[in-house]
Protein backbone atom coordinates (compact mmCIF):
# COMPACT_ATOMS: atom_id res chain seq x y z
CA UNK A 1 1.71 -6.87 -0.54
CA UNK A 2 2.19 -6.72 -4.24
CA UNK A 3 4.19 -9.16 -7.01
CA UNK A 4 4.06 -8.57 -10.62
CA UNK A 5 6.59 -10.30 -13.27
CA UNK A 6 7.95 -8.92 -16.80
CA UNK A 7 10.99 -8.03 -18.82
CA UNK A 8 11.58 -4.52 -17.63
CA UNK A 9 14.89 -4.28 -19.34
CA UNK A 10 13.64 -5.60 -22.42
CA UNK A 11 15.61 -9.24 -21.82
CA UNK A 12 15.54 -11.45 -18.69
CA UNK A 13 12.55 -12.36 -16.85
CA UNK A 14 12.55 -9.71 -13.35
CA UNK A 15 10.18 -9.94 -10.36
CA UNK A 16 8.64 -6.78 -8.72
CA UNK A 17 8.51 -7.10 -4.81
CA UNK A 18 6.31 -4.51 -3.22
CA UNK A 19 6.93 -5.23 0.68
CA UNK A 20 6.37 -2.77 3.63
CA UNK A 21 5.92 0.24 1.51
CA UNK A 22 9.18 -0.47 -0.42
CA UNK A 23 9.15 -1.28 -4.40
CA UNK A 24 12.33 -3.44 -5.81
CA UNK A 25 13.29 -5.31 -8.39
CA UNK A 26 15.13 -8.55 -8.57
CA UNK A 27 16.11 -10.53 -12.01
CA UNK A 28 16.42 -14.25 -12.41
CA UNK A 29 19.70 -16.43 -12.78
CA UNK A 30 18.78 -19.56 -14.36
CA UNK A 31 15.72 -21.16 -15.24
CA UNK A 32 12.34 -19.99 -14.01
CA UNK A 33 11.55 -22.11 -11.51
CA UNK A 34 14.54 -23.23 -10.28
CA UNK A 35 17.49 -20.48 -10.46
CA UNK A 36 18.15 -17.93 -8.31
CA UNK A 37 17.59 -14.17 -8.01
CA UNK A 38 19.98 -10.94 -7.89
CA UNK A 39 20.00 -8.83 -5.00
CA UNK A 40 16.89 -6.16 -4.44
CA UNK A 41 16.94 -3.28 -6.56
CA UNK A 42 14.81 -0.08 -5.16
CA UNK A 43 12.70 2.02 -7.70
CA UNK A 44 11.59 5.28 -6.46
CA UNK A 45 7.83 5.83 -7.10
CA UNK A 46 7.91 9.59 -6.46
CA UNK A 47 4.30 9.88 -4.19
CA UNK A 48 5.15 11.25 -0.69
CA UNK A 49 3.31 11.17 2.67
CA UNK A 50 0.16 11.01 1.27
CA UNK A 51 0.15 7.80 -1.26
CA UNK A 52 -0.81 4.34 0.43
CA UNK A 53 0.44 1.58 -2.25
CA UNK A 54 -1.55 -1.48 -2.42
CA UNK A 55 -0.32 -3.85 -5.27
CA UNK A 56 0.74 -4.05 -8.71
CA UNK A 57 0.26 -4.54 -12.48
CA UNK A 58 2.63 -5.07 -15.49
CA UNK A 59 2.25 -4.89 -18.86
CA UNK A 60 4.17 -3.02 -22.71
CA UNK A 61 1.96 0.02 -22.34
CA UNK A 62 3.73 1.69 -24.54
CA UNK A 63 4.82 -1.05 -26.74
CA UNK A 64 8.76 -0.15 -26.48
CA UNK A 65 9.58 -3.91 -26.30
CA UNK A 66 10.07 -3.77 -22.51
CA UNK A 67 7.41 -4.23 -19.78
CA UNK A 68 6.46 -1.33 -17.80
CA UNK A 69 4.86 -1.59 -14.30
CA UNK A 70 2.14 0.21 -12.61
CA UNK A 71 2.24 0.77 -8.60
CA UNK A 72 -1.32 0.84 -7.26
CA UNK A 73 -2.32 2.92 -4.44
CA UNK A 74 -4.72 5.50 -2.61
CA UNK A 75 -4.05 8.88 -2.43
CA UNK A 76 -5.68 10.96 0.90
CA UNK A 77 -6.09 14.64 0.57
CA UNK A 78 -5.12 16.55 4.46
CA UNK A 79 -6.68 20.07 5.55
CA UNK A 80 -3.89 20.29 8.05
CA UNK A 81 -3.72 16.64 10.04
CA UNK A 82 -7.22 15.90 9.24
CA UNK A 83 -7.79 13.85 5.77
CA UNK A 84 -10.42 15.08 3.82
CA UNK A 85 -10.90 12.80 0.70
CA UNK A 86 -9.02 8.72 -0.52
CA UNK A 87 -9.29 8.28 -3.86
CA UNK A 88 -7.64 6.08 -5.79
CA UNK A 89 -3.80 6.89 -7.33
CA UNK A 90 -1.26 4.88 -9.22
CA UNK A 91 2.55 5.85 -10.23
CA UNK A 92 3.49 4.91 -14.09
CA UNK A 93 6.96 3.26 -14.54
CA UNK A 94 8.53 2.71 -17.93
CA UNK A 95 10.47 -0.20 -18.57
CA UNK A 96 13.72 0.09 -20.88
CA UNK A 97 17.27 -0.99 -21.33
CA UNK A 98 18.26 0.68 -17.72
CA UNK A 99 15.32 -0.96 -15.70
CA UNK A 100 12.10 0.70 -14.25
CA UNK A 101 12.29 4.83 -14.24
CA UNK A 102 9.34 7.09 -12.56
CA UNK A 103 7.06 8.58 -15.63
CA UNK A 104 4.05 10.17 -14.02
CA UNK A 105 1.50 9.64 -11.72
CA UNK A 106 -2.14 8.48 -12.34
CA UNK A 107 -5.65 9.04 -10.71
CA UNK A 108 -7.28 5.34 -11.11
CA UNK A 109 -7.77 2.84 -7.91
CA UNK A 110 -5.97 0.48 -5.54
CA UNK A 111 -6.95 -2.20 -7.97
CA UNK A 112 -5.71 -3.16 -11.01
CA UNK A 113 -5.02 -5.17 -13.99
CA UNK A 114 -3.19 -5.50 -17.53
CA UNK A 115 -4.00 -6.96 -21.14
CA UNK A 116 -4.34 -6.09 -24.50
CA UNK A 117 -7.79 -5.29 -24.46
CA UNK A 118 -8.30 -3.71 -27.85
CA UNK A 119 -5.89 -5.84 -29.57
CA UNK A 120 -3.56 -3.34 -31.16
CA UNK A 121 -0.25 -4.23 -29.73
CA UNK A 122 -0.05 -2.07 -26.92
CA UNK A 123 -1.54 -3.41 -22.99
CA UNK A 124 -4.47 -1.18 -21.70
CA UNK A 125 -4.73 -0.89 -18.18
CA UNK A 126 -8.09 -1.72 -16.00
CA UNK A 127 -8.36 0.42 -13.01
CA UNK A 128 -10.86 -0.58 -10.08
CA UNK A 129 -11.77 2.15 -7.27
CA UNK A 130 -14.52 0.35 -5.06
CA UNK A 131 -14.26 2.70 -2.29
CA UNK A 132 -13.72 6.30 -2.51
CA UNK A 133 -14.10 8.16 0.01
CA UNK A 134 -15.15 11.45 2.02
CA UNK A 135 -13.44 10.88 4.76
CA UNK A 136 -14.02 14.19 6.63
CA UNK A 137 -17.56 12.96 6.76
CA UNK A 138 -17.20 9.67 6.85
CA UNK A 139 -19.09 8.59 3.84
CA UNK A 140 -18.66 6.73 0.72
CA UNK A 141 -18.68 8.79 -2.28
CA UNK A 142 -20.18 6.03 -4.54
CA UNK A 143 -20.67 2.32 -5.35
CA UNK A 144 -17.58 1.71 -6.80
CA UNK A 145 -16.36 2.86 -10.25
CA UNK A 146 -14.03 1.20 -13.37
CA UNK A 147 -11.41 2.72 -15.16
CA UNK A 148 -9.69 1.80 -18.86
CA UNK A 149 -6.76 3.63 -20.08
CA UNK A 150 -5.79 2.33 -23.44
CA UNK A 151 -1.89 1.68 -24.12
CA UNK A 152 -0.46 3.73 -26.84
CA UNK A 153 2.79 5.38 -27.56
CA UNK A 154 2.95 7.57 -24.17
CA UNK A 155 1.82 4.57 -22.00
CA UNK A 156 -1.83 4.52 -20.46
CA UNK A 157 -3.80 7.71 -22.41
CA UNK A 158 -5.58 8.72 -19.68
CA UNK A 159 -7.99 11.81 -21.89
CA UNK A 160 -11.18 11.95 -21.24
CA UNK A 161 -12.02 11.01 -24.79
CA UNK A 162 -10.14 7.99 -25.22
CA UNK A 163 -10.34 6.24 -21.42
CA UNK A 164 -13.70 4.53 -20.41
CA UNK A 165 -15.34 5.29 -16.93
CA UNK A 166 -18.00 2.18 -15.81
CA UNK A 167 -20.36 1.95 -12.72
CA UNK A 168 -22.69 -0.97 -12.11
CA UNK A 169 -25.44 1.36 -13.72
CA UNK A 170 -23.50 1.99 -17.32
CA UNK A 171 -22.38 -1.44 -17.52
CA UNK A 172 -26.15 -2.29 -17.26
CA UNK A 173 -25.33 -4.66 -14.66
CA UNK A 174 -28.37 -5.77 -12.39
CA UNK A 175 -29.13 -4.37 -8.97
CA UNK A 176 -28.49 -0.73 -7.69
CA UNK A 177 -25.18 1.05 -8.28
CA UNK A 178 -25.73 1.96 -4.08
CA UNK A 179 -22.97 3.25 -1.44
CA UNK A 180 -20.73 0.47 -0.52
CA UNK A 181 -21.50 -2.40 -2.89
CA UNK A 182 -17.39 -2.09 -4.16
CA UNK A 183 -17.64 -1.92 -7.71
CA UNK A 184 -14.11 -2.78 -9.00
CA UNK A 185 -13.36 -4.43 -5.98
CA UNK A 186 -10.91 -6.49 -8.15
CA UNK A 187 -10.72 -7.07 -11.30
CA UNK A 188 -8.67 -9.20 -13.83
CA UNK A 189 -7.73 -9.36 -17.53
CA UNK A 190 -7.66 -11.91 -20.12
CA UNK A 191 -9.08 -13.50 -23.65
CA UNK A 192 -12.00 -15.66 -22.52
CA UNK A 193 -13.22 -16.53 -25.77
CA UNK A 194 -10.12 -17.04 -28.28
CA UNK A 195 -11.17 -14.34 -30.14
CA UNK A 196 -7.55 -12.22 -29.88
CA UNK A 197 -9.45 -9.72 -27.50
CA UNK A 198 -8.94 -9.06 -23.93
CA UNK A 199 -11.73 -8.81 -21.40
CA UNK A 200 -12.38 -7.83 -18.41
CA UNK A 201 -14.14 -9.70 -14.96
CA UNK A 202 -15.08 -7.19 -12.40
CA UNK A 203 -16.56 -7.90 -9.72
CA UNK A 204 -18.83 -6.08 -6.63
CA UNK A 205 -18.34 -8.45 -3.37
CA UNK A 206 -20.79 -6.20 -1.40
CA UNK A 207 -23.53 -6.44 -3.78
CA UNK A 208 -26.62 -7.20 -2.56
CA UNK A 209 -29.04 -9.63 -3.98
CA UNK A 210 -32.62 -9.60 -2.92
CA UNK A 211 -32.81 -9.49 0.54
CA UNK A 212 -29.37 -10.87 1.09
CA UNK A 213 -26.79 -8.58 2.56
CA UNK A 214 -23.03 -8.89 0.61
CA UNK A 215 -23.54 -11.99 -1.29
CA UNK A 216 -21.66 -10.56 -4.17
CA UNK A 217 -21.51 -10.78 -7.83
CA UNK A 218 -18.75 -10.78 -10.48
CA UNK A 219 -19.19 -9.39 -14.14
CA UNK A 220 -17.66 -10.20 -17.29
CA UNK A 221 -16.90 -7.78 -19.56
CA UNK A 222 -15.75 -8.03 -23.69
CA UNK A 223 -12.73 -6.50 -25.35
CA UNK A 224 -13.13 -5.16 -28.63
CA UNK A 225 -11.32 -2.17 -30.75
CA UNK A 226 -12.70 0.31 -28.91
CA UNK A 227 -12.37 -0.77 -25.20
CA UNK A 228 -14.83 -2.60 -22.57
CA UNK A 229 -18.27 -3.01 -23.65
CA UNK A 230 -21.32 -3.66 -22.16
CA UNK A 231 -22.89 -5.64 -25.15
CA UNK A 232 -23.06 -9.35 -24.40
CA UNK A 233 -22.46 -8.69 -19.91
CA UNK A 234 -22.16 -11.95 -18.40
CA UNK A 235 -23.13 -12.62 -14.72
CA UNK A 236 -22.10 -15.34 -12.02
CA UNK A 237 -22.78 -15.65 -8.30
CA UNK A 238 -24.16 -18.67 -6.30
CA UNK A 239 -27.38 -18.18 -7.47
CA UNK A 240 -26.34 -18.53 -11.54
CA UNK A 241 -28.00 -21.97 -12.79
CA UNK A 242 -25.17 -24.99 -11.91
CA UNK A 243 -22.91 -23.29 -9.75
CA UNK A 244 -22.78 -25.14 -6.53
CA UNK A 245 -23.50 -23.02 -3.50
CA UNK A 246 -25.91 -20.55 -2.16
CA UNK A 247 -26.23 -16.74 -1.87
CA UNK A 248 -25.80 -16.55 1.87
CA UNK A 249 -25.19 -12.76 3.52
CA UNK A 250 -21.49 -11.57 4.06
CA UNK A 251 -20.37 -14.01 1.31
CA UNK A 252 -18.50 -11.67 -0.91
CA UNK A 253 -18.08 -13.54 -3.53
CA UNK A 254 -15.61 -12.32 -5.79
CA UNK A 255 -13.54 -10.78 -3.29
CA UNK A 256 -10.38 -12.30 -5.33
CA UNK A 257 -10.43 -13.07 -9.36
CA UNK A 258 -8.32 -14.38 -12.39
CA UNK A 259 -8.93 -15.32 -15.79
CA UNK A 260 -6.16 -17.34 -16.51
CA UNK A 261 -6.04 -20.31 -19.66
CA UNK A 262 -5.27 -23.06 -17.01
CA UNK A 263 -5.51 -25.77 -19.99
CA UNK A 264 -3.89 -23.76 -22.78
CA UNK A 265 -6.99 -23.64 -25.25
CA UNK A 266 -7.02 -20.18 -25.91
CA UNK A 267 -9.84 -19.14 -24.05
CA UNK A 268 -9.27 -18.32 -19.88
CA UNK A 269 -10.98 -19.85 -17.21
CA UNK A 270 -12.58 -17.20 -14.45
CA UNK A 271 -11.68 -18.24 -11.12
CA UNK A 272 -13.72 -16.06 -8.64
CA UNK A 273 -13.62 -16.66 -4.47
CA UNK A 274 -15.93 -15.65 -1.82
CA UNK A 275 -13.73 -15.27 1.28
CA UNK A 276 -16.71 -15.03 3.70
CA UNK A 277 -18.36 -18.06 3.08
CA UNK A 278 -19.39 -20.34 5.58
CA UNK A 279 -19.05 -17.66 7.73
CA UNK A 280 -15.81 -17.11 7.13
CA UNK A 281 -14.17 -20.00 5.82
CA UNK A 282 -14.09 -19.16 2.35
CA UNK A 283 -13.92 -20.72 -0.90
CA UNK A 284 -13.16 -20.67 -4.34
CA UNK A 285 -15.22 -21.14 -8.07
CA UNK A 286 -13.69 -21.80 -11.49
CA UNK A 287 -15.79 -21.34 -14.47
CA UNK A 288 -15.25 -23.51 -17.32
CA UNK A 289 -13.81 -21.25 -20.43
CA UNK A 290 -15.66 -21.89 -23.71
CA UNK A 291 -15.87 -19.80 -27.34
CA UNK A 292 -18.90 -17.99 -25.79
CA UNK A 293 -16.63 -17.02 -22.43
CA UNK A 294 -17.19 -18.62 -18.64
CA UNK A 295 -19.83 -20.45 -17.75
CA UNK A 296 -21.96 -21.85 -14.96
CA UNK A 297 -21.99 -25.70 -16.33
CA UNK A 298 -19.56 -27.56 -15.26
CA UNK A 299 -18.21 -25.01 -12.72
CA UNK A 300 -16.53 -26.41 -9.58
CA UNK A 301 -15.76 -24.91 -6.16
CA UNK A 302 -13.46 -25.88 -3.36
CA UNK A 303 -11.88 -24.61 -0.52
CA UNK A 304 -9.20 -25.25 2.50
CA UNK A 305 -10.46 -28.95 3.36
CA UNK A 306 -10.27 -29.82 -0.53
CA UNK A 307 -6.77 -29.08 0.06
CA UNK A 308 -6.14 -30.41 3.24
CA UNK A 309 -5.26 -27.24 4.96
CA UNK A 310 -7.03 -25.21 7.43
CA UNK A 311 -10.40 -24.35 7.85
CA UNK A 312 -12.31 -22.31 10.13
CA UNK A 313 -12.36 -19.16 9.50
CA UNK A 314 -9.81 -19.10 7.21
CA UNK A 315 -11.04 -16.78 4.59
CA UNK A 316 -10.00 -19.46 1.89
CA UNK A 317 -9.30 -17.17 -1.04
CA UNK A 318 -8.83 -13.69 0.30
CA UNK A 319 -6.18 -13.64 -2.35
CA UNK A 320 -5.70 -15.11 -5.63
CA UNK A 321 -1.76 -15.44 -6.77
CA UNK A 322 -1.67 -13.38 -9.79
């Protein structure tokens, strides 16, 4: 349900297990890779009855030296038994020399990722909420939204002037920011160009493109001192010039993403899947990383047959390992 790595403590290397609404902690004993684990540890994350948690995110928010973890969720609103509003809703955890500890509780989404986005030494956190909702009415209360709180001394500074709000229509992305496209569906963090700067790949696996119904499209965003921007948005789907493929409806591509530096150059790769395709199959891109960020040449797909493995209706790529 949720995995996320760091030195909590400020030393060793610990996993955090989210499994069947239940958060631990368990550190390694010997080499990565090949030693062995301590028992679970629990760590109370302080929402009740009415917090759903749905993954996780690390990262030194705060810059103390240890890693600090963020528990991902959705929070529903009840008048009496009947839930009203889901909106997204995270609980902060500080790392330090006695482990994880509960620090306060955020309003972001059930998606989320980590990195030093404005490259001052402290990780900024990436909050995607494709699908708040009204639930008395049964109605989506928007397209899909992103949220950046910027690290600093008291973890993620989540004031209005300092955190950044984005919509497919402020990110000047193309298409309509309409009902149920699921802006921030996920989202993941990382350097794509070298440059020292994090950025951000968002993506909206219900967009719709043309006449096509849920196609999808993913976005890349740049890091610079002062957050996201919107200056130099990058685009990919199955329709972007070389990418093999084709738009089809119910595709949702980028239903999963990573940037990660697969061949250690300095600049990350975007990996971006589309777990409908082929009516359900699914499959997986990876975009070549370059100084000027991912790109369409030289991008390569594959799926369960590339890997020997199952097929049909699979949903290949539903999730990406973080």
């Amino acid at each position: 349900m949720g995995l996320a790595t760091g030195r909590f403590k400020g030393d060793g290397i610990e996993v955090a297990l989210l499994s069947a609404n239940r958060l631990s902690t368990y550190v390694f004993a010997g080499a990565v890779g090949g030693g062995r684990t301590s028992e679970a540890v629990p760590v109370d994350w302080k929402w009740r009855e009415e917090f759903t948690p749905t993954g996780l995110t690390s990262g030194d928010y705060n810059n103390s030296g240890s890693d600090d973890l963020v528990l991902l969720g959705t929070v529903t609103s009840y008048e009496g038994i009947h839930p009203v509003y889901t909106v997204g809703g995270a609980s902060y955890l500080p790392g330090g020399r006695d482990g994880l500890t509960y620090g306060r509780g955020l309003f972001g989404g059930p998606v989320g990722a980590s990195g030093d986005i404005n490259n001052d030494g402290y990780a900024d956190l990436v909050f995607g909420s494709p699908a708040d909702s009204d639930d008395l009415n049964e109605w989506l209360l928007d397209g899909g939204t992103v949220d950046v709180f910027l690290g600093g001394p008291s973890g993620p500074d989540t004031r209005e002037d300092v955190s950044q709000h984005w919509n497919q229509t402020t990110v000047g992305a193309s298409g309509d920011d309409a009902n149920g496209d699921r802006f921030g569906g996920a989202v993941t963090v990382g350097d794509v160009n070298g440059d020292g700067y994090a950025d951000a790949a968002i993506s909206a696996p219900a967009n719709d493109i043309n006449s096509l119904t849920d196609p999808g499209t993913v976005w890349v965003m740049r890091g610079t001192a002062n957050g996201l921007t919107p200056r130099g948005l990058a685009s990919f789907s199955q329709s972007t010039p070389s990418v093999p493929g084709d738009n089809e409806d119910s595709d949702r591509f980028g239903g999963a993403l990573r940037l990660i530096d697969a061949n250690r150059d300095g600049k990350a790769e975007l990996v971006a899947s589309a777990p409908g395709e082929d009516t359900g199959d699914g499959a997986a891109w990876v975009f070549p990383g370059t100084v000027n960020g991912p790109v369409g040449s030289g991008s390569w797909s594959f799926n369960g047959a590339t890997l020997s493995a199952p097929v049909p209706d699979a949903r290949f790529g539903e999730t990406l390992a973080p």
